[in-house]
Each structure stands twice: as C-alpha cells, then as structure tokens.
C-alpha atoms as a PDB file:
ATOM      1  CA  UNK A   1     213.778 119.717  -3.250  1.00  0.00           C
ATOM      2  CA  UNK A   2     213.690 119.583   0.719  1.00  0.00           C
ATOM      3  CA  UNK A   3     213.945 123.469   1.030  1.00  0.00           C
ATOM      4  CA  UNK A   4     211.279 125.765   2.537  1.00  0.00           C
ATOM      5  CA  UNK A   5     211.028 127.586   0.264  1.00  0.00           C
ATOM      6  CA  UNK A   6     210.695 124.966  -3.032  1.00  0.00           C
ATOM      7  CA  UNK A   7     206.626 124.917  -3.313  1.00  0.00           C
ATOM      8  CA  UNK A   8     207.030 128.837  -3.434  1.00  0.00           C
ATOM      9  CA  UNK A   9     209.340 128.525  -5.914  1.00  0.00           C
ATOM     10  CA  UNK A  10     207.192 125.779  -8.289  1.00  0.00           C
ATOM     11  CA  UNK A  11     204.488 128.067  -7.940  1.00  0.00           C
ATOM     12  CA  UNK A  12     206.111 130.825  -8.758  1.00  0.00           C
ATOM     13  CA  UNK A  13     207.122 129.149 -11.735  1.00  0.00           C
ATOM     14  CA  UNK A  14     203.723 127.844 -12.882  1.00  0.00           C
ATOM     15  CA  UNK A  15     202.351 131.549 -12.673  1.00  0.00           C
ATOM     16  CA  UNK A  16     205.485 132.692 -15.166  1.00  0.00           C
ATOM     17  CA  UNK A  17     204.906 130.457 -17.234  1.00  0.00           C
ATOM     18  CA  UNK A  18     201.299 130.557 -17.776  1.00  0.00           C
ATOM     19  CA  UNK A  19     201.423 134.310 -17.920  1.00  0.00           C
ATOM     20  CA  UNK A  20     203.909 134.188 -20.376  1.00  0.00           C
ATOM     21  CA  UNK A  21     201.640 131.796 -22.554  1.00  0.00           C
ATOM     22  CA  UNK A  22     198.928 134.671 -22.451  1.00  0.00           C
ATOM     23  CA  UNK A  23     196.532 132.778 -20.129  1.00  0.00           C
ATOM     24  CA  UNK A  24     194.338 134.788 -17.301  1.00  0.00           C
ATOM     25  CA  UNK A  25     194.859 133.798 -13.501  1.00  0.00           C
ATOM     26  CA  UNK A  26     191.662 134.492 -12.058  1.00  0.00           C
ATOM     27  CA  UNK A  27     191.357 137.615  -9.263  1.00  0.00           C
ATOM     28  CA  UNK A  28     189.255 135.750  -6.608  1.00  0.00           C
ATOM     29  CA  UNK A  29     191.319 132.248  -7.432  1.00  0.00           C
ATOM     30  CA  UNK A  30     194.550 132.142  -8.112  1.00  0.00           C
ATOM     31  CA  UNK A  31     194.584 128.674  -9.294  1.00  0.00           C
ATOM     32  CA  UNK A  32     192.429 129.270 -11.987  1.00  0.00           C
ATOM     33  CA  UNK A  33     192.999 130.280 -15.232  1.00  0.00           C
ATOM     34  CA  UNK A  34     191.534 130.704 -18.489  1.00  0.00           C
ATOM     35  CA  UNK A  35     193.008 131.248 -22.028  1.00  0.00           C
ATOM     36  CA  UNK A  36     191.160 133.328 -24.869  1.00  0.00           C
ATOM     37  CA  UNK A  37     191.092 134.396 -27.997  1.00  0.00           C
ATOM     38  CA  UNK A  38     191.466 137.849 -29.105  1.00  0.00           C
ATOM     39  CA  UNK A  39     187.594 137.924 -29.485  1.00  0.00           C
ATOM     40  CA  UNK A  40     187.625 136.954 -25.708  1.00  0.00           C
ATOM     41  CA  UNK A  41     186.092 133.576 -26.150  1.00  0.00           C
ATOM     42  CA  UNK A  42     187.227 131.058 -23.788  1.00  0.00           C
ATOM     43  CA  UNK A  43     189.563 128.268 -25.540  1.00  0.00           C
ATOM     44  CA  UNK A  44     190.757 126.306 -22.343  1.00  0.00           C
ATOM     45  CA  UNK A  45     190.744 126.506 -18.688  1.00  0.00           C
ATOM     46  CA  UNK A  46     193.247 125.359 -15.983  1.00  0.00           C
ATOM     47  CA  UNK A  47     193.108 124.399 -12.420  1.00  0.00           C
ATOM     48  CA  UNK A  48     195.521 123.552 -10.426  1.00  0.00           C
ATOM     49  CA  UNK A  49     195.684 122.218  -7.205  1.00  0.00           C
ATOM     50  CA  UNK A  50     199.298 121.692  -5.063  1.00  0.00           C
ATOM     51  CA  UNK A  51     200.983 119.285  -8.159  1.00  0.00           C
ATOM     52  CA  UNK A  52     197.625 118.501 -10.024  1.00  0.00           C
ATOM     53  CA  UNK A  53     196.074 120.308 -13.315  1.00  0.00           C
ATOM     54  CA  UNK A  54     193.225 119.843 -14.257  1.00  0.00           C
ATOM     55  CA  UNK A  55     192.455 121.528 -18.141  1.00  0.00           C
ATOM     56  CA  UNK A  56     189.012 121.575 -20.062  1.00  0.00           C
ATOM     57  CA  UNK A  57     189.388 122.543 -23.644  1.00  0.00           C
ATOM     58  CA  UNK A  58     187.355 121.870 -26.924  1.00  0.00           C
ATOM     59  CA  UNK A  59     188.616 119.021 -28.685  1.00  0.00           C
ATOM     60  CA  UNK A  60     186.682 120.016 -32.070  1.00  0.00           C
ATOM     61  CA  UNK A  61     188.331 123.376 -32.133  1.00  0.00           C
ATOM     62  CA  UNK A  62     191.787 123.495 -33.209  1.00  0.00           C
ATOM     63  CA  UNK A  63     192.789 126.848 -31.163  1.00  0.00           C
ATOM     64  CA  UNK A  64     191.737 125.194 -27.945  1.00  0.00           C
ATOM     65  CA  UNK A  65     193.910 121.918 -29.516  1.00  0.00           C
ATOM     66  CA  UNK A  66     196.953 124.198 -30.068  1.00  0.00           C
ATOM     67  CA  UNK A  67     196.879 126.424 -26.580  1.00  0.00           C
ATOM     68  CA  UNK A  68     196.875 122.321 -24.996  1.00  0.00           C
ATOM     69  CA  UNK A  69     199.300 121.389 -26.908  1.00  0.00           C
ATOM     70  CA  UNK A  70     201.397 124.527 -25.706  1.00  0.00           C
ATOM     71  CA  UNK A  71     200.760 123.696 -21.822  1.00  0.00           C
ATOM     72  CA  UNK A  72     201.892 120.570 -22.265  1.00  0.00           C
ATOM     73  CA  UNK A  73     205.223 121.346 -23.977  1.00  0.00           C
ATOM     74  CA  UNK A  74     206.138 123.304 -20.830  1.00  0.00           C
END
C-alpha cells in the first residue's frame, strides 16, 4: 500500500474476481452486483462501498448458501 495507484488496483481486483464468479455488475452502478441462476432468478446481491460489502442472500435456499460461501472464499 501507499501508492496512487493501490485503490485502482483493489478495485480492479474485486471486479475480476466477481466477474469471474459469474456475478452481474450493474450498468448505472458499478458497485452493485447481482448473481443468478440460469433461470435468471436472483440468488444474492453485493454492494460495495470503498472496503465495505454488503451481501443479501436467501438463507433457506442452498444456491444462494453456496454462491456466499464462494464470495467469501475469495
């Protein structure tokens, strides 16, 4: 840390990783995403703000469990 460019950097990093996890940065707010299913129903969503995440997912469905589970392992 301590260089210019190191927020860039994290960020760029977040928006790998989360794309390579399948989830959907939103067009109008790019600190928004959303993960779905293949029948496009929403299973989580993400927000992040500087550091911060905030994720809303179904604890009663065990997709939404799993695609957690996989945030948090990054």
């Amino acid at each position: 840390y301590g260089l210019v460019d190191a927020p860039r950097a994290w960020w760029l990093r977040v928006r790998a990783d989360l794309e390579q996890l399948s989830w959907d940065e939103n067009v109008t707010e790019p600190c928004y995403w959303v993960k779905r299913d293949a029948n496009r129903v929403i299973l989580a969503m993400a927000v992040a703000y500087v550091d911060d995440f905030l994720v809303a997912y179904d604890v009663h469905q065990p997709d939404s469990v799993a695609e957690f589970q996989r945030l948090q392992n990054l």
